[in-house]
C-alpha atoms as a PDB file:
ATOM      1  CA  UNK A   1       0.000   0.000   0.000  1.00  0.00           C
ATOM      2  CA  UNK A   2       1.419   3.206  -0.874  1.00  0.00           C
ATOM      3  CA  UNK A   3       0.941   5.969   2.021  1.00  0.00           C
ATOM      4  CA  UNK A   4       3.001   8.932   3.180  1.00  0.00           C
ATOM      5  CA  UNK A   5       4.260   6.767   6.093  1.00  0.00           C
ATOM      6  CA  UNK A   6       4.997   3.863   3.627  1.00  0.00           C
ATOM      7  CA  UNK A   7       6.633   5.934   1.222  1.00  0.00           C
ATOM      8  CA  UNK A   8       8.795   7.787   3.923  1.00  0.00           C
ATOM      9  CA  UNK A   9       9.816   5.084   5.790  1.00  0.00           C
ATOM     10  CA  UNK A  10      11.327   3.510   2.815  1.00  0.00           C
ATOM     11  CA  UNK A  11      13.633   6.687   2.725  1.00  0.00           C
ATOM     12  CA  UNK A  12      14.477   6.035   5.472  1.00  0.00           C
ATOM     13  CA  UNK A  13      15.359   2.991   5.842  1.00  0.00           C
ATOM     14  CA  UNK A  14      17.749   3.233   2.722  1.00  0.00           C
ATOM     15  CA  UNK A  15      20.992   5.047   3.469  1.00  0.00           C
ATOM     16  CA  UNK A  16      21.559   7.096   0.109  1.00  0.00           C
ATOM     17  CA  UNK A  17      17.662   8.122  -0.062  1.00  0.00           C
ATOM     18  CA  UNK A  18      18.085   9.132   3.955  1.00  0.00           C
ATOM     19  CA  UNK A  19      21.158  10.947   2.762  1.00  0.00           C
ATOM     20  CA  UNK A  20      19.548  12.965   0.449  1.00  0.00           C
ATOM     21  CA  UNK A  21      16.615  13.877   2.100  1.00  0.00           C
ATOM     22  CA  UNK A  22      18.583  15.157   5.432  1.00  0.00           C
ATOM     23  CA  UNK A  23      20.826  17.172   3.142  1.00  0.00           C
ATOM     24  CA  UNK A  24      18.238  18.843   1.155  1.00  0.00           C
ATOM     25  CA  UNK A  25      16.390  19.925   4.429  1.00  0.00           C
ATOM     26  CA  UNK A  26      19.265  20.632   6.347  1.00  0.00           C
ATOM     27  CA  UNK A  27      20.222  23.525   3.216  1.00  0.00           C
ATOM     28  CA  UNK A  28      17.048  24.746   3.493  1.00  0.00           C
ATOM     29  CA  UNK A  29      16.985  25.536   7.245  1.00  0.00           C
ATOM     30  CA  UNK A  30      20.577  26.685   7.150  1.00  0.00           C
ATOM     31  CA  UNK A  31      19.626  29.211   3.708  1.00  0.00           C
ATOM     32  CA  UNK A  32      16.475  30.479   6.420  1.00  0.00           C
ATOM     33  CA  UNK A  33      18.712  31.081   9.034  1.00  0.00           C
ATOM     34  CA  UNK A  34      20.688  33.310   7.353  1.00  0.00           C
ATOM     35  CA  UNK A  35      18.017  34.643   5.427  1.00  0.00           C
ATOM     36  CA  UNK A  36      16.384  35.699   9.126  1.00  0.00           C
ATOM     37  CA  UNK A  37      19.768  36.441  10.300  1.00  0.00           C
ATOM     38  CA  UNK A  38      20.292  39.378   7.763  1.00  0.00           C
ATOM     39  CA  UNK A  39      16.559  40.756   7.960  1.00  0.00           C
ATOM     40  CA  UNK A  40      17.168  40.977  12.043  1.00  0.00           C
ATOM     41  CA  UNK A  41      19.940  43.181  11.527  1.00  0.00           C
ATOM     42  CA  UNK A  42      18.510  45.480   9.185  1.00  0.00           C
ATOM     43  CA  UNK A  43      15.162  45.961  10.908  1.00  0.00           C
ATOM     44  CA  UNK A  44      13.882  49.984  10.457  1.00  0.00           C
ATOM     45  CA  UNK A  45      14.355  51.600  13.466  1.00  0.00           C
ATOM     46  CA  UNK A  46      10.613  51.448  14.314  1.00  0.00           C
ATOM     47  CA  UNK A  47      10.195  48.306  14.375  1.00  0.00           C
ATOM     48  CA  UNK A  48      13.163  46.995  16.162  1.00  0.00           C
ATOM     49  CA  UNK A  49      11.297  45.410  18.918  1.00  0.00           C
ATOM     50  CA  UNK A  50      11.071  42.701  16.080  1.00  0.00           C
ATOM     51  CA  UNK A  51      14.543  42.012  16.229  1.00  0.00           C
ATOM     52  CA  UNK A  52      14.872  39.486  18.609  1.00  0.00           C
ATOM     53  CA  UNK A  53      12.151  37.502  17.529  1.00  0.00           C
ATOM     54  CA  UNK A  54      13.363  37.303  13.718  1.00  0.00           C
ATOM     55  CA  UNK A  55      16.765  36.319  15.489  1.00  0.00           C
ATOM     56  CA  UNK A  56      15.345  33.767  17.079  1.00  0.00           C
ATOM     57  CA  UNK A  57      13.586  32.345  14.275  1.00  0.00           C
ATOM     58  CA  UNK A  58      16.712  32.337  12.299  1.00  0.00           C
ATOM     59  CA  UNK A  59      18.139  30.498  15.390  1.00  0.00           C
ATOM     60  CA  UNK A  60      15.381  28.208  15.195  1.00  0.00           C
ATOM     61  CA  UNK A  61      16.336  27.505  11.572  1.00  0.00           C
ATOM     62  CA  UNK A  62      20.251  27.439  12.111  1.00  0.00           C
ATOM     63  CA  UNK A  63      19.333  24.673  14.835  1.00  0.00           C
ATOM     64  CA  UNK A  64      16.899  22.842  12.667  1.00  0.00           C
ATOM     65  CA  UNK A  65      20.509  22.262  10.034  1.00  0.00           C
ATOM     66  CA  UNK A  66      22.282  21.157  12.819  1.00  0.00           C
ATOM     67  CA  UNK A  67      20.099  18.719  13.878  1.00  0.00           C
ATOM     68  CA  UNK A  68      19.748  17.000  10.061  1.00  0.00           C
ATOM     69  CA  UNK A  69      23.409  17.183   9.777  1.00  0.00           C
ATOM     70  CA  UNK A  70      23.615  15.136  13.080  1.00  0.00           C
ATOM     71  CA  UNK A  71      20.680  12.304  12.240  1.00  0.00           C
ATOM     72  CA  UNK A  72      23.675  12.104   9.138  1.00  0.00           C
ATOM     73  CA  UNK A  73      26.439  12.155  11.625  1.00  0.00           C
ATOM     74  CA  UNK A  74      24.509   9.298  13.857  1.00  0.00           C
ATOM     75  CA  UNK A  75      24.392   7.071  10.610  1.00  0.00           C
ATOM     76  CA  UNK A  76      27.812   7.550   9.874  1.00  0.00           C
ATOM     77  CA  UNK A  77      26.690   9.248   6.815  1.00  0.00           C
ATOM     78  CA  UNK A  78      27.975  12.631   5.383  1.00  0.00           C
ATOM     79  CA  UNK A  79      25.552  15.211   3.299  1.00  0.00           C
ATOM     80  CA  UNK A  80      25.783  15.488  -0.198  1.00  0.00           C
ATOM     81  CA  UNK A  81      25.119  18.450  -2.952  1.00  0.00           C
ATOM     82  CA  UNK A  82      21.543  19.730  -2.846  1.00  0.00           C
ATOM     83  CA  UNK A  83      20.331  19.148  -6.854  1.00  0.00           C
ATOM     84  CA  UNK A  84      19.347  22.736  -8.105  1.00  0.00           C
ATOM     85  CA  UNK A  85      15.714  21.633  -9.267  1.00  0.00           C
ATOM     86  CA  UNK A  86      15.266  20.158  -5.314  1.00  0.00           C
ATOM     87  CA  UNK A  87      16.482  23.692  -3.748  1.00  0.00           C
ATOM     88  CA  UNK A  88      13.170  24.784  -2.327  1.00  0.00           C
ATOM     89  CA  UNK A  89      14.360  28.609  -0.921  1.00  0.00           C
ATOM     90  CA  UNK A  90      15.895  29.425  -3.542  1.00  0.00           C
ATOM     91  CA  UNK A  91      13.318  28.549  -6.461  1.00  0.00           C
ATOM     92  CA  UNK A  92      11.006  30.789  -4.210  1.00  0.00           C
ATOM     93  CA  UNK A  93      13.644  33.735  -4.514  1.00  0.00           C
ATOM     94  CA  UNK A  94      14.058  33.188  -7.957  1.00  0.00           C
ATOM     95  CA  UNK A  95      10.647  33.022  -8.567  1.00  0.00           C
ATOM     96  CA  UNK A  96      10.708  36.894  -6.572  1.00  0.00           C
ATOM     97  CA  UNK A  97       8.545  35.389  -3.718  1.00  0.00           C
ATOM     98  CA  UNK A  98      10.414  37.344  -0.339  1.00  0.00           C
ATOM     99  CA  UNK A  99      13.497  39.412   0.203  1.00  0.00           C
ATOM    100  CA  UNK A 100      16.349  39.172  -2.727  1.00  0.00           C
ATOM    101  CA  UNK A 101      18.994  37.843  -1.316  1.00  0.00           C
ATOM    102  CA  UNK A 102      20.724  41.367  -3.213  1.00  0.00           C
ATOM    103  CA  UNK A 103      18.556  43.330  -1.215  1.00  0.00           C
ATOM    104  CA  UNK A 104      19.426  41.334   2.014  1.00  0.00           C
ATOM    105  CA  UNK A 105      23.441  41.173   1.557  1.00  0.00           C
ATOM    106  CA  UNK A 106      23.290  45.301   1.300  1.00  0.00           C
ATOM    107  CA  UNK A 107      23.912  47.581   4.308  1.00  0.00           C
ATOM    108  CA  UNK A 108      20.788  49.007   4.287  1.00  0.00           C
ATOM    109  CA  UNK A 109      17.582  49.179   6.465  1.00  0.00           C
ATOM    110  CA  UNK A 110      15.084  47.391   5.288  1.00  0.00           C
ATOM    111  CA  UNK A 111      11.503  49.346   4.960  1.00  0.00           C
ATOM    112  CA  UNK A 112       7.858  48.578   6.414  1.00  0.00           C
ATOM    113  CA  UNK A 113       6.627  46.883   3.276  1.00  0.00           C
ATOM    114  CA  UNK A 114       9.997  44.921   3.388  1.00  0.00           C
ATOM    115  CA  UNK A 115       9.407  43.880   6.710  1.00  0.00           C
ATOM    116  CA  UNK A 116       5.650  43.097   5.640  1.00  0.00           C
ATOM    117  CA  UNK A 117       7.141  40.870   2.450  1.00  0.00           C
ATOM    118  CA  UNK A 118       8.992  38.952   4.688  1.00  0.00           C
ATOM    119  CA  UNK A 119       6.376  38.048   7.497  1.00  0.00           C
ATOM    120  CA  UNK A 120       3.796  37.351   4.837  1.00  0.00           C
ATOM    121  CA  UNK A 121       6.534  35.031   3.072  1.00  0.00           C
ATOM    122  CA  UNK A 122       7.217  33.394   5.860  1.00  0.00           C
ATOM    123  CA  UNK A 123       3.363  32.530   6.924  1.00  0.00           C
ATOM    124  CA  UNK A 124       3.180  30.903   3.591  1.00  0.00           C
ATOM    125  CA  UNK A 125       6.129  28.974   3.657  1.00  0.00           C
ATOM    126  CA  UNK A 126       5.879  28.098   7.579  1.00  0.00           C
ATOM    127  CA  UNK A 127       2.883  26.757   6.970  1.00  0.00           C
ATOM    128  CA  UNK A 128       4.043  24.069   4.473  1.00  0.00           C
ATOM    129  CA  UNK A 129       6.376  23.455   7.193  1.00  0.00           C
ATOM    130  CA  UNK A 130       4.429  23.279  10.206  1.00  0.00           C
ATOM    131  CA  UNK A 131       1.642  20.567   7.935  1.00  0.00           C
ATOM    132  CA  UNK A 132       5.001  18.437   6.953  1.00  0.00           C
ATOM    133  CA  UNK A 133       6.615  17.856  10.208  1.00  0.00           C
ATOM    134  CA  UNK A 134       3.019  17.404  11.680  1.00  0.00           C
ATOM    135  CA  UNK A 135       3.161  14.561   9.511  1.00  0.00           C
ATOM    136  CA  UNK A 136       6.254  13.310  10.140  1.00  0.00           C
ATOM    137  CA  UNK A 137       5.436  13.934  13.867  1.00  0.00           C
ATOM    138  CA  UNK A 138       2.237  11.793  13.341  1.00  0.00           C
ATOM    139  CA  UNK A 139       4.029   8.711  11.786  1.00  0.00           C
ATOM    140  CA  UNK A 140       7.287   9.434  13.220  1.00  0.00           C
ATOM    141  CA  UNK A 141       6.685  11.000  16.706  1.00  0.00           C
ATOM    142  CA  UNK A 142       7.995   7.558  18.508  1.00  0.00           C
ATOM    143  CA  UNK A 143      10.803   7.178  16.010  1.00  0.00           C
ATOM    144  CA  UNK A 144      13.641   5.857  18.392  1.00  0.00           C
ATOM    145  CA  UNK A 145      16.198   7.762  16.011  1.00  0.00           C
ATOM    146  CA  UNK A 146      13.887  10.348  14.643  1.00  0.00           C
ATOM    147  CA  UNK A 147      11.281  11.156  16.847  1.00  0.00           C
ATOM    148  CA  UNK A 148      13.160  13.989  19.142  1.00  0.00           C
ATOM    149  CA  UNK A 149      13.980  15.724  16.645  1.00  0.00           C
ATOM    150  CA  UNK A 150      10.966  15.547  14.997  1.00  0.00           C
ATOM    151  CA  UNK A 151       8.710  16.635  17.778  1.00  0.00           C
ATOM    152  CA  UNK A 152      11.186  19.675  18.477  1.00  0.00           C
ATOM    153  CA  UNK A 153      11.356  21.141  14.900  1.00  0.00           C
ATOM    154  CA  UNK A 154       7.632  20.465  14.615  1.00  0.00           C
ATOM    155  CA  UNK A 155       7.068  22.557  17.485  1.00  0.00           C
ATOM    156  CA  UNK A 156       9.096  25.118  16.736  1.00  0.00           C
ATOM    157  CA  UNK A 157       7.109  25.609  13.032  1.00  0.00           C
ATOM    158  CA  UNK A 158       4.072  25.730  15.086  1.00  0.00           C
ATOM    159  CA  UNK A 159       5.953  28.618  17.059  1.00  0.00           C
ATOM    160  CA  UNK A 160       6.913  30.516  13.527  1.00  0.00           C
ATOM    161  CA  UNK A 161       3.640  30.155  12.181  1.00  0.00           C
ATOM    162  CA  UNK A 162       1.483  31.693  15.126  1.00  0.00           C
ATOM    163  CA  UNK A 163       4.577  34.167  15.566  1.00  0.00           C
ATOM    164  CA  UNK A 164       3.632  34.775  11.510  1.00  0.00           C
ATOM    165  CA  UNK A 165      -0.061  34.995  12.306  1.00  0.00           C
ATOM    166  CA  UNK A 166       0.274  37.693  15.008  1.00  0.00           C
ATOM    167  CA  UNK A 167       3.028  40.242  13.824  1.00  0.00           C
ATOM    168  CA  UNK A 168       0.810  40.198  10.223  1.00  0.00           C
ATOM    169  CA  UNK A 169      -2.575  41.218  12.133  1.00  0.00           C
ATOM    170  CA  UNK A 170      -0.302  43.493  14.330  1.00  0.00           C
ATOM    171  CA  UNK A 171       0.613  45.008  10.732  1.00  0.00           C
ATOM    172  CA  UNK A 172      -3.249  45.156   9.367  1.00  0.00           C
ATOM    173  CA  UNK A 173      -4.433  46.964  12.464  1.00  0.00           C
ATOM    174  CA  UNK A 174      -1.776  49.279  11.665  1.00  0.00           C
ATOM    175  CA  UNK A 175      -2.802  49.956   8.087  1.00  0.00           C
ATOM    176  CA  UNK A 176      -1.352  47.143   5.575  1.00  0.00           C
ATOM    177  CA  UNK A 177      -4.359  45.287   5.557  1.00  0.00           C
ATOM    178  CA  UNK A 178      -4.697  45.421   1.538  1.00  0.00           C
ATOM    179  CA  UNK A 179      -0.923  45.178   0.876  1.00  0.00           C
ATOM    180  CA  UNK A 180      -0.894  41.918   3.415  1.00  0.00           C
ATOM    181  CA  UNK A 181      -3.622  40.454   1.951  1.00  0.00           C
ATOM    182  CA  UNK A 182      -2.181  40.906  -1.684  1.00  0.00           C
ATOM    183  CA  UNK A 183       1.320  39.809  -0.486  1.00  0.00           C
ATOM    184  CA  UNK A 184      -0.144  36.447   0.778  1.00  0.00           C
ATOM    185  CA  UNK A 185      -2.014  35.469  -1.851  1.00  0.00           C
ATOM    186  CA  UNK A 186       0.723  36.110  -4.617  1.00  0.00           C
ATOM    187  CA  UNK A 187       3.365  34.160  -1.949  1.00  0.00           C
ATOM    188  CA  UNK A 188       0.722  31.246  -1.829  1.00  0.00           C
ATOM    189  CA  UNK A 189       0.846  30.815  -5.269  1.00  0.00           C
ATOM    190  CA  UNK A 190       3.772  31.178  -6.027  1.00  0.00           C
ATOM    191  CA  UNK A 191       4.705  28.199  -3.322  1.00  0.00           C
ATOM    192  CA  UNK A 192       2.153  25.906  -4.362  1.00  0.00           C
ATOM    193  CA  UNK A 193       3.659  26.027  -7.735  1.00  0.00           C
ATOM    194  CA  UNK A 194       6.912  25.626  -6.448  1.00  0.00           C
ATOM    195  CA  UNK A 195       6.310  22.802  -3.814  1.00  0.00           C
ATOM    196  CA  UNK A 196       4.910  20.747  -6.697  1.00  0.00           C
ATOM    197  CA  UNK A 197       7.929  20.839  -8.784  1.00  0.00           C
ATOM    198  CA  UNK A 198      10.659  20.279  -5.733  1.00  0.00           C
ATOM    199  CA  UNK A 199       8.508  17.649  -5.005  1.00  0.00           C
ATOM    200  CA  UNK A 200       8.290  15.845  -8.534  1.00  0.00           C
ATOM    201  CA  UNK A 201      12.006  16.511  -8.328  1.00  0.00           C
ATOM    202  CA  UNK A 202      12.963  14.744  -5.289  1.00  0.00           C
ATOM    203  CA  UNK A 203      10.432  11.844  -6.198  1.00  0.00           C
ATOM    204  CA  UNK A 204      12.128  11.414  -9.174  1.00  0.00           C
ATOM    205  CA  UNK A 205      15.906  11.285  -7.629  1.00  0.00           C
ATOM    206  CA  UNK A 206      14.514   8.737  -4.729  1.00  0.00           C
ATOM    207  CA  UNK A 207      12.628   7.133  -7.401  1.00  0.00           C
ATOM    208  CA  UNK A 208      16.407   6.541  -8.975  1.00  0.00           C
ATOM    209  CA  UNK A 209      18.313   5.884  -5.807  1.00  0.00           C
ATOM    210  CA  UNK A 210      15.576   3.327  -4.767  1.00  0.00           C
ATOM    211  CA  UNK A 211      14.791   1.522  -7.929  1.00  0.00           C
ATOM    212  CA  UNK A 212      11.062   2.115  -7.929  1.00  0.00           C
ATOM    213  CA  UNK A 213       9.284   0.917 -11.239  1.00  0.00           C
ATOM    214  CA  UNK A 214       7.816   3.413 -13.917  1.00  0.00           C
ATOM    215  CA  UNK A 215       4.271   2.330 -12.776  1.00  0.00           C
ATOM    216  CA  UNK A 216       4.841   3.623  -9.400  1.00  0.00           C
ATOM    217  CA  UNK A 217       7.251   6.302 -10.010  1.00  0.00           C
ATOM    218  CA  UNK A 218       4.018   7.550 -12.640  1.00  0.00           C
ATOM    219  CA  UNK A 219       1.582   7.130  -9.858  1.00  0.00           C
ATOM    220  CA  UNK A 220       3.399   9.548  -7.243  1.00  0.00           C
ATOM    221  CA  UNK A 221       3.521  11.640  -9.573  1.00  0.00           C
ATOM    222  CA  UNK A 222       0.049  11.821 -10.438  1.00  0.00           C
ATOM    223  CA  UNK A 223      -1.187  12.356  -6.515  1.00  0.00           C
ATOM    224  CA  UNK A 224       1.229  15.382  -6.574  1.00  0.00           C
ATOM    225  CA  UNK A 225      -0.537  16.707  -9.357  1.00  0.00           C
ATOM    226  CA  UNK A 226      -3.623  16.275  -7.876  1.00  0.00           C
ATOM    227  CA  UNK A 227      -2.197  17.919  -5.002  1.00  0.00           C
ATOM    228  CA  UNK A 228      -1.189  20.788  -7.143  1.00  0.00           C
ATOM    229  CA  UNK A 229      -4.326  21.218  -8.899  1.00  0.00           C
ATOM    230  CA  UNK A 230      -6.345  21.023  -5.797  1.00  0.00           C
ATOM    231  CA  UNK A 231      -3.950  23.496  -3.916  1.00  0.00           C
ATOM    232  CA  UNK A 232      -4.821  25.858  -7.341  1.00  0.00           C
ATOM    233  CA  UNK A 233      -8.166  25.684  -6.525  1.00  0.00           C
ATOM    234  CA  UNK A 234      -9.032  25.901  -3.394  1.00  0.00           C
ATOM    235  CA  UNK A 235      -6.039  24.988  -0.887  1.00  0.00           C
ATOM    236  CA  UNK A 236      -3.925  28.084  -1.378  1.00  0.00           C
ATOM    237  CA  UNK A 237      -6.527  29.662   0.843  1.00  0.00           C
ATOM    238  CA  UNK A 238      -5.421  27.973   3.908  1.00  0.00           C
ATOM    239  CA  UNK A 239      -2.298  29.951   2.916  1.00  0.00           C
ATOM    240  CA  UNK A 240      -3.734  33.302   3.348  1.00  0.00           C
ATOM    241  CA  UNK A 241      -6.223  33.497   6.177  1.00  0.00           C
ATOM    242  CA  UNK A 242      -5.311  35.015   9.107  1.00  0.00           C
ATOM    243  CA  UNK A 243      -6.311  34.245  12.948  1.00  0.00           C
ATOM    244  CA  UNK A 244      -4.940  35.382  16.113  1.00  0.00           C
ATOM    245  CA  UNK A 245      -2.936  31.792  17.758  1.00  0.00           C
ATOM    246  CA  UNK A 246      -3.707  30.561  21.004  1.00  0.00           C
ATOM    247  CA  UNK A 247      -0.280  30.765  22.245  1.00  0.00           C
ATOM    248  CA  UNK A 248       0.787  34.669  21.572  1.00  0.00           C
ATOM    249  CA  UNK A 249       4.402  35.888  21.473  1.00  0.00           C
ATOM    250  CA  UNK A 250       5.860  32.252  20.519  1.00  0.00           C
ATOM    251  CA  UNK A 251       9.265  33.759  19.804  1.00  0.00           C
ATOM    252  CA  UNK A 252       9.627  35.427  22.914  1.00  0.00           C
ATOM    253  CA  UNK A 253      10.981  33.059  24.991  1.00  0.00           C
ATOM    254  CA  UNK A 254      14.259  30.758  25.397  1.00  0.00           C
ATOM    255  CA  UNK A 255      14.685  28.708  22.511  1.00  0.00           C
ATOM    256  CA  UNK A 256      14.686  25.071  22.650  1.00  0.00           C
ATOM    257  CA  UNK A 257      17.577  23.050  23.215  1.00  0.00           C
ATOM    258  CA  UNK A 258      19.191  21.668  20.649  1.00  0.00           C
ATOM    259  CA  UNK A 259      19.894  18.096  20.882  1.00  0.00           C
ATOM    260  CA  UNK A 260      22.405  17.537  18.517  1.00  0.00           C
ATOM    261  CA  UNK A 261      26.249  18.628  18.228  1.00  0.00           C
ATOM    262  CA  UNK A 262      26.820  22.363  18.511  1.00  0.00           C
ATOM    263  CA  UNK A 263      28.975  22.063  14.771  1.00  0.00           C
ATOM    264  CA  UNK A 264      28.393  24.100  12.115  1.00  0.00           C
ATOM    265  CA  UNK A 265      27.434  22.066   8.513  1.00  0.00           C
ATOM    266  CA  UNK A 266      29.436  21.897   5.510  1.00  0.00           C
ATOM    267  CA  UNK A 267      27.132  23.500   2.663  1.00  0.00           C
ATOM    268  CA  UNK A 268      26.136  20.967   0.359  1.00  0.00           C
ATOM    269  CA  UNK A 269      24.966  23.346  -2.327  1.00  0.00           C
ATOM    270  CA  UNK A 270      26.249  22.277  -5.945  1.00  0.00           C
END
């Protein structure tokens, strides 16, 4: 039977697949931390009570690579280059969804509307992240290799994403309303499209690593299709709406602690 738990669980259990898949997420968090990093330190001046809690989500994210880089480590396993096509952040940059990294490497201050880009960018994208590690925390939770550090970086999207939700209606009672609303729903699409085609380009190097037949290679990527064209319709709402969380200032506290080796990764980018 082919199921997300299935399907995953034969990644993991093979060590190239497992190698792959840790190195592609591991350069994603690391590219967000740096990403959040940079937008922290260029805040406006208005708005620098922000500052601490972008740091801390680029923490989060810095922590997130470490952690990938050590389920590697554990295995005995070392990361390899992240195929271009499979590079999640930076399709969305190239595809203008967020900050430019050109505009982000300057010494500038960054703007309202920047700061409005970004937090609307990063509800879109967090929550893709918080639904997939919900998953993986649903199948994997008990994992007796995985499942730490797949209940801590699930909570901690959870964290970004109500941290996301607040700041933005913080921002619409303030007078963005239209420009937030606008932001989202071009970000949402954007993603969706994006999200397909990472994902019908990691199926297809797994499909490679792990032998899987045409007939079933075919058939995954059908159902992300259909996942596409039912995110075009309809799901790219769930992208946009906006509710105040139950658990307010989620970035205002201590961080987590990090259970794997304080060592920085080796990028794996090509």
């Amino acid at each position: 039977m082919l199921s997300a738990k299935s399907l995953f669980q034969e990644i993991l259990d093979d060590d190239e697949s497992f190698r792959l898949f840790c190195s592609i997420a591991a350069s994603g968090e690391s590219q967000g931390g740096w990403e959040n990093a940079r937008i922290a330190a260029l805040v406006p001046p208005d708005q620098r009570d922000l500052a601490p809690k972008i740091t801390r989500h680029g923490a989060d994210e810095d922590k997130h690579g470490r952690i990938f880089d050590a389920l590697l480590k554990k295995r005995g396993l070392q990361p390899v280059p992240v195929p271009p096509e499979t590079d999640y952040t930076m399709l969305l940059e190239r595809g203008g969804i967020g900050l430019a990294h050109d505009r982000l490497r300057a010494d500038r201050p960054l703007t309202v509307p920047d700061i409005v880009t970004y937090l609307a960018h990063s509800r879109v994208t967090e929550q893709r992240a918080s639904e997939q590690m919900e998953l993986l925390r649903r199948h994997f939770g008990d994992h007796p290799d995985l499942g730490r550090a797949v209940r801590m970086i699930s909570q901690d999207e959870d964290n970004h994403l109500a941290y996301c939700h607040e700041e933005l209606l913080r921002f619409a009672r303030a007078g963005h309303g239209r420009a937030i609303q606008r932001t989202l729903r071009e970000a949402a699409l954007a993603e969706i499209r994006v999200y397909r085609d990472v994902s019908l380009a990691v199926m297809s190097h797994m499909g490679r690593i792990l032998g899987w037949s045409r007939p079933r290679a075919a058939l995954l990527a059908v159902g992300i299709h259909a996942v596409y064209a039912w995110e075009r319709l309809a799901g790219w709402r769930r992208m946009v709406t906006l509710r105040m969380p139950e658990r307010l200032d989620a970035l205002g506290g201590p961080a987590a602690t990090d259970p794997s080796p304080p060592e920085r990764r080796a990028t794996t980018r090509a």
